[in-house]
C-alpha atoms as a PDB file:
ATOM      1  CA  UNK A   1       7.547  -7.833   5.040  1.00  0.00           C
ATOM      2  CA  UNK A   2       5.713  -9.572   8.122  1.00  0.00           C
ATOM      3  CA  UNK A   3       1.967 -10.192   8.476  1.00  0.00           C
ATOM      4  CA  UNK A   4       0.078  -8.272  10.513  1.00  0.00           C
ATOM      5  CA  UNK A   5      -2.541 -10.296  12.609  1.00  0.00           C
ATOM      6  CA  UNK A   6      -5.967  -8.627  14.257  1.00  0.00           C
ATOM      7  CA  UNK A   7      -8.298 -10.152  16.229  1.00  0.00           C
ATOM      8  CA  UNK A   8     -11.737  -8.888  16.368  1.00  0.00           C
ATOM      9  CA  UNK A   9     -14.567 -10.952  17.823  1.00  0.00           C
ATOM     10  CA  UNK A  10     -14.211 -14.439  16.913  1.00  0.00           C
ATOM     11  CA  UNK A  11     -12.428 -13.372  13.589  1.00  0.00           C
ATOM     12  CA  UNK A  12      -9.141 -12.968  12.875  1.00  0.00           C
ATOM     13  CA  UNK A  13      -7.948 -11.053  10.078  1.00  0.00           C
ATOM     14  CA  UNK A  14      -4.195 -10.683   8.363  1.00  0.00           C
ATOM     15  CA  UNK A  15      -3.078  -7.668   6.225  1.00  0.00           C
ATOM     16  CA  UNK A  16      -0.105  -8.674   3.660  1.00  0.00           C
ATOM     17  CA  UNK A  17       2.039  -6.269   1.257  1.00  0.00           C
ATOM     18  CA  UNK A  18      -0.739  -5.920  -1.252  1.00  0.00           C
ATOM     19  CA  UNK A  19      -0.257  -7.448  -4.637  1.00  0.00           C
ATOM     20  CA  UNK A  20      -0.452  -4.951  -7.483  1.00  0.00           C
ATOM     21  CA  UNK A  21      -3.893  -6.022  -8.543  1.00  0.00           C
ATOM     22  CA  UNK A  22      -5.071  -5.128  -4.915  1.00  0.00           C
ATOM     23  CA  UNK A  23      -2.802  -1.818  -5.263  1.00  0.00           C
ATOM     24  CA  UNK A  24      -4.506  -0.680  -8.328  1.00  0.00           C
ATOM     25  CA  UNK A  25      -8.258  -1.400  -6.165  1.00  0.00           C
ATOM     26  CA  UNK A  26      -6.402   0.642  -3.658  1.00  0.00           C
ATOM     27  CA  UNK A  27      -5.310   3.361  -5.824  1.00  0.00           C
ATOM     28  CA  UNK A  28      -8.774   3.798  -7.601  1.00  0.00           C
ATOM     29  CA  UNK A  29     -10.242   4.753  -4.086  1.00  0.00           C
ATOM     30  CA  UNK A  30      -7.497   7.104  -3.778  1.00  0.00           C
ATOM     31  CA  UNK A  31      -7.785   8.496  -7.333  1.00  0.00           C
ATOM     32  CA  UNK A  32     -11.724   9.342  -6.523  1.00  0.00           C
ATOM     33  CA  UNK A  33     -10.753  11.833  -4.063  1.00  0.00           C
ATOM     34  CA  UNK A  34      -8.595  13.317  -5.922  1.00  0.00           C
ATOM     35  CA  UNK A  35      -5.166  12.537  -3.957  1.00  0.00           C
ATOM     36  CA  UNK A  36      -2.730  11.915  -6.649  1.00  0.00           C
ATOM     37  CA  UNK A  37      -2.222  15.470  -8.649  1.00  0.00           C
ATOM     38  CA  UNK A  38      -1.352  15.992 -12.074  1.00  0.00           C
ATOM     39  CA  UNK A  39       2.494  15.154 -11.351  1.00  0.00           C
ATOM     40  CA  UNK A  40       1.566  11.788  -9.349  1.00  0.00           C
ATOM     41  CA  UNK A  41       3.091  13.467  -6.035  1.00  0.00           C
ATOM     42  CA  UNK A  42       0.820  12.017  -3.194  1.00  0.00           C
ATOM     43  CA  UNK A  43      -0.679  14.129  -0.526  1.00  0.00           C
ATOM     44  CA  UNK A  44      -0.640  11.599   2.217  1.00  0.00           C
ATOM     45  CA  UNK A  45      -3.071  13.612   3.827  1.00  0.00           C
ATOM     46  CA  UNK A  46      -5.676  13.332   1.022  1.00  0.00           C
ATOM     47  CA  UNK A  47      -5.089   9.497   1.188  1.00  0.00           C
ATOM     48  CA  UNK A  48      -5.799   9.237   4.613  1.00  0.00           C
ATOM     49  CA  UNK A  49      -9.042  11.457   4.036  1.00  0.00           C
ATOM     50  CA  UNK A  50     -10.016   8.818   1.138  1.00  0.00           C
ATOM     51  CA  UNK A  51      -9.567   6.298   2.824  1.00  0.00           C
ATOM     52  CA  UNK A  52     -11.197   7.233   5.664  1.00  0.00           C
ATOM     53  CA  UNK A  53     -14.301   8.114   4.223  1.00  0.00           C
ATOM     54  CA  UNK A  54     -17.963   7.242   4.827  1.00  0.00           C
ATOM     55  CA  UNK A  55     -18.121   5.176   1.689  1.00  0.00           C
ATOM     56  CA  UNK A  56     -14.094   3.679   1.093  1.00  0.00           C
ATOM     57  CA  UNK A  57     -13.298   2.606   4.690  1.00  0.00           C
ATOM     58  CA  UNK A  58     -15.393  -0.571   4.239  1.00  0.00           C
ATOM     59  CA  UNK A  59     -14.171  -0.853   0.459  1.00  0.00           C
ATOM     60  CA  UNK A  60     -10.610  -0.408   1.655  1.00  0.00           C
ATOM     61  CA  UNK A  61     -10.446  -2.762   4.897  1.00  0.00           C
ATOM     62  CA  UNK A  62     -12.332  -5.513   2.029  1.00  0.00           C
ATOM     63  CA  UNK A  63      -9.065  -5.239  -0.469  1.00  0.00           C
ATOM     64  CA  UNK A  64      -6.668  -4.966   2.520  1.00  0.00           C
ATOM     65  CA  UNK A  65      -7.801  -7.523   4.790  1.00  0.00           C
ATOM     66  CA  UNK A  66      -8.292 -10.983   4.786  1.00  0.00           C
ATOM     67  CA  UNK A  67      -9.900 -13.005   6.925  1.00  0.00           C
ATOM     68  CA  UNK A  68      -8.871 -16.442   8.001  1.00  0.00           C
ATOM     69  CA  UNK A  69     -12.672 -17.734   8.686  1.00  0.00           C
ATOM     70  CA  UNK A  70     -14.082 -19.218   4.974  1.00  0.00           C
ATOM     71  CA  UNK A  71     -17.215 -17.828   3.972  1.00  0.00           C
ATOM     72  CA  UNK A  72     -16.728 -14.263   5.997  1.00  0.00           C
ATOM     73  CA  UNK A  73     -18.450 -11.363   5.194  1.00  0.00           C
ATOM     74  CA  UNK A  74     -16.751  -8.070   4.532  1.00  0.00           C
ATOM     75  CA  UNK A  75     -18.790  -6.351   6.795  1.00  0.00           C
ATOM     76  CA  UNK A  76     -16.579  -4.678   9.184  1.00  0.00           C
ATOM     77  CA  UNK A  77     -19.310  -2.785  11.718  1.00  0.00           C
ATOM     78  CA  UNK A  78     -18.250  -4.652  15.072  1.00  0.00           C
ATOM     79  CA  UNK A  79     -14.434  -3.616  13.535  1.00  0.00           C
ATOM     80  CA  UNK A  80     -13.043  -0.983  16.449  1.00  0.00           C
ATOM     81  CA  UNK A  81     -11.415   2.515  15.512  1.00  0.00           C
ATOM     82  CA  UNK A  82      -8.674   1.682  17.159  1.00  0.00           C
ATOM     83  CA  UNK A  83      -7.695  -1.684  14.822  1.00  0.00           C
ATOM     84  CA  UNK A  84      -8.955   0.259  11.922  1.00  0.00           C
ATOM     85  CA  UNK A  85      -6.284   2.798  12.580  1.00  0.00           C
ATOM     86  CA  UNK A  86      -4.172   0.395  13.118  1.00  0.00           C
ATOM     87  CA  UNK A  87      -4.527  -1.230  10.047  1.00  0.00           C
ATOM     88  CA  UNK A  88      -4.311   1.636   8.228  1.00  0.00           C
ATOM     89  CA  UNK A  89      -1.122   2.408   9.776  1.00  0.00           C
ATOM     90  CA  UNK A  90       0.545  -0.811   8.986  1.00  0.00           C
ATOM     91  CA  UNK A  91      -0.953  -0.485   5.648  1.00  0.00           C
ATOM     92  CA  UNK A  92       1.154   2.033   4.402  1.00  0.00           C
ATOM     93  CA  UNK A  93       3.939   0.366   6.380  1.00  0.00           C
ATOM     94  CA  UNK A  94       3.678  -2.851   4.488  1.00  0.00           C
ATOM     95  CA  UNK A  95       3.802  -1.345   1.590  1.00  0.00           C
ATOM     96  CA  UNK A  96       6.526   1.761   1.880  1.00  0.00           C
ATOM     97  CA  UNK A  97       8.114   0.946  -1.741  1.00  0.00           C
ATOM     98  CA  UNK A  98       4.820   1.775  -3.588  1.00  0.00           C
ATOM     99  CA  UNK A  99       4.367   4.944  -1.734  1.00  0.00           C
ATOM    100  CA  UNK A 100       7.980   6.247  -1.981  1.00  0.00           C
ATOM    101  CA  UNK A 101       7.817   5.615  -5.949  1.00  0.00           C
ATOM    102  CA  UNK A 102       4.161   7.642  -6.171  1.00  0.00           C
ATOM    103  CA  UNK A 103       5.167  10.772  -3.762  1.00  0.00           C
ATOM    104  CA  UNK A 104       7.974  11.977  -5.993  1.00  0.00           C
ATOM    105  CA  UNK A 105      11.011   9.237  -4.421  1.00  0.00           C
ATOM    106  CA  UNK A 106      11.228   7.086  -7.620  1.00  0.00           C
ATOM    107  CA  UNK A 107      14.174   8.952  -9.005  1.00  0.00           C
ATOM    108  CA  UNK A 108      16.315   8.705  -5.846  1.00  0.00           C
ATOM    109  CA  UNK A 109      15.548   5.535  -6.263  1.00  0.00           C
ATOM    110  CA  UNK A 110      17.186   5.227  -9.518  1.00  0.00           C
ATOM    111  CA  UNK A 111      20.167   8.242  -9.251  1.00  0.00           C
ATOM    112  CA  UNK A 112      22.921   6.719 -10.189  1.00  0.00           C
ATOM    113  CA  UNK A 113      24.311   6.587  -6.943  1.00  0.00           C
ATOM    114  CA  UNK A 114      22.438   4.021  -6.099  1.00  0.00           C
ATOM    115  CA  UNK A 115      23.091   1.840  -9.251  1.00  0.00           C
ATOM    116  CA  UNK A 116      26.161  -0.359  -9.721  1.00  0.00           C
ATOM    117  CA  UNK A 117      29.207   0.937 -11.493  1.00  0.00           C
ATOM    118  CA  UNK A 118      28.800  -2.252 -13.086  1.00  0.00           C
ATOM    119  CA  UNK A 119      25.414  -1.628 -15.046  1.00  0.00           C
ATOM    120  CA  UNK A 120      26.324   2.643 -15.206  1.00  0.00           C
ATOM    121  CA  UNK A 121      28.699   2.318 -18.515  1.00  0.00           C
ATOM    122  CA  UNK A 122      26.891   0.571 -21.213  1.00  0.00           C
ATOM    123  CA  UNK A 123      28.613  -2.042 -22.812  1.00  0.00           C
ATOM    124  CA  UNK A 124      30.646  -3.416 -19.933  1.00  0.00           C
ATOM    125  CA  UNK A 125      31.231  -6.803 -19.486  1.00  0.00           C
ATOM    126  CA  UNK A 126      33.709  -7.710 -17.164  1.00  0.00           C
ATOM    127  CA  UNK A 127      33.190 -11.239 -18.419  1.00  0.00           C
ATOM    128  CA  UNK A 128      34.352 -10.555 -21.944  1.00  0.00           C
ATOM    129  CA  UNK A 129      38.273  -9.912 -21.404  1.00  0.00           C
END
């Protein structure tokens, strides 16, 4: 996955494909507002609404973001809508495995369609002839 660069102000900030440490920070923000449900099948809009929120958006942008200039502050007031939806945007684009996996995709992901006929009948070792 590519960077994605903002500029805002003097600062510039770049958003990664979060490590899992910074997806489980992510995930407990989502988890307060309740958008995982008993099943772990995501309502994307419930994700957007906690992240969104008066008091994850600045929690969020500090665990997604991070910003090139040492010593910065996580304060992201001067930050404009339009970069925050941005980021947002790219956020869950960056990171489209995770959310496939939690919204119910994980076993298309592992059908065995999509598994090689190598590793589908136990014991087979083309090697040992």
């Amino acid at each position: 996955m590519e960077d994605r660069m903002y500029q805002v102000g003097e600062k510039k900030y770049v958003q990664r494909e979060l490590s899992l440490k910074r997806f489980r920070m992510v995930l407990g923000i989502i988890n307060e507002f309740g958008a995982v449900d008993a099943v772990n099948v995501m309502d994307f809009k419930a994700v957007i609404n906690a992240i969104v929120s008066e008091c994850s958006v600045e929690r969020f942008l500090a665990i997604v973001l991070d910003c090139e200039e040492e010593n910065a502050s996580e304060e992201f007031d001067d930050l404009p809508m339009s970069i925050a939806a941005q980021v947002i945007t790219d956020f869950f684009a960056l990171n489209t495995a995770w959310f496939e996996i939690l919204s119910g995709q994980f076993k298309r992901l592992v059908e065995p369609s999509n598994v090689p006929e190598s590793r589908l009948t136990p014991g087979n070792n083309s090697s040992s002839k």
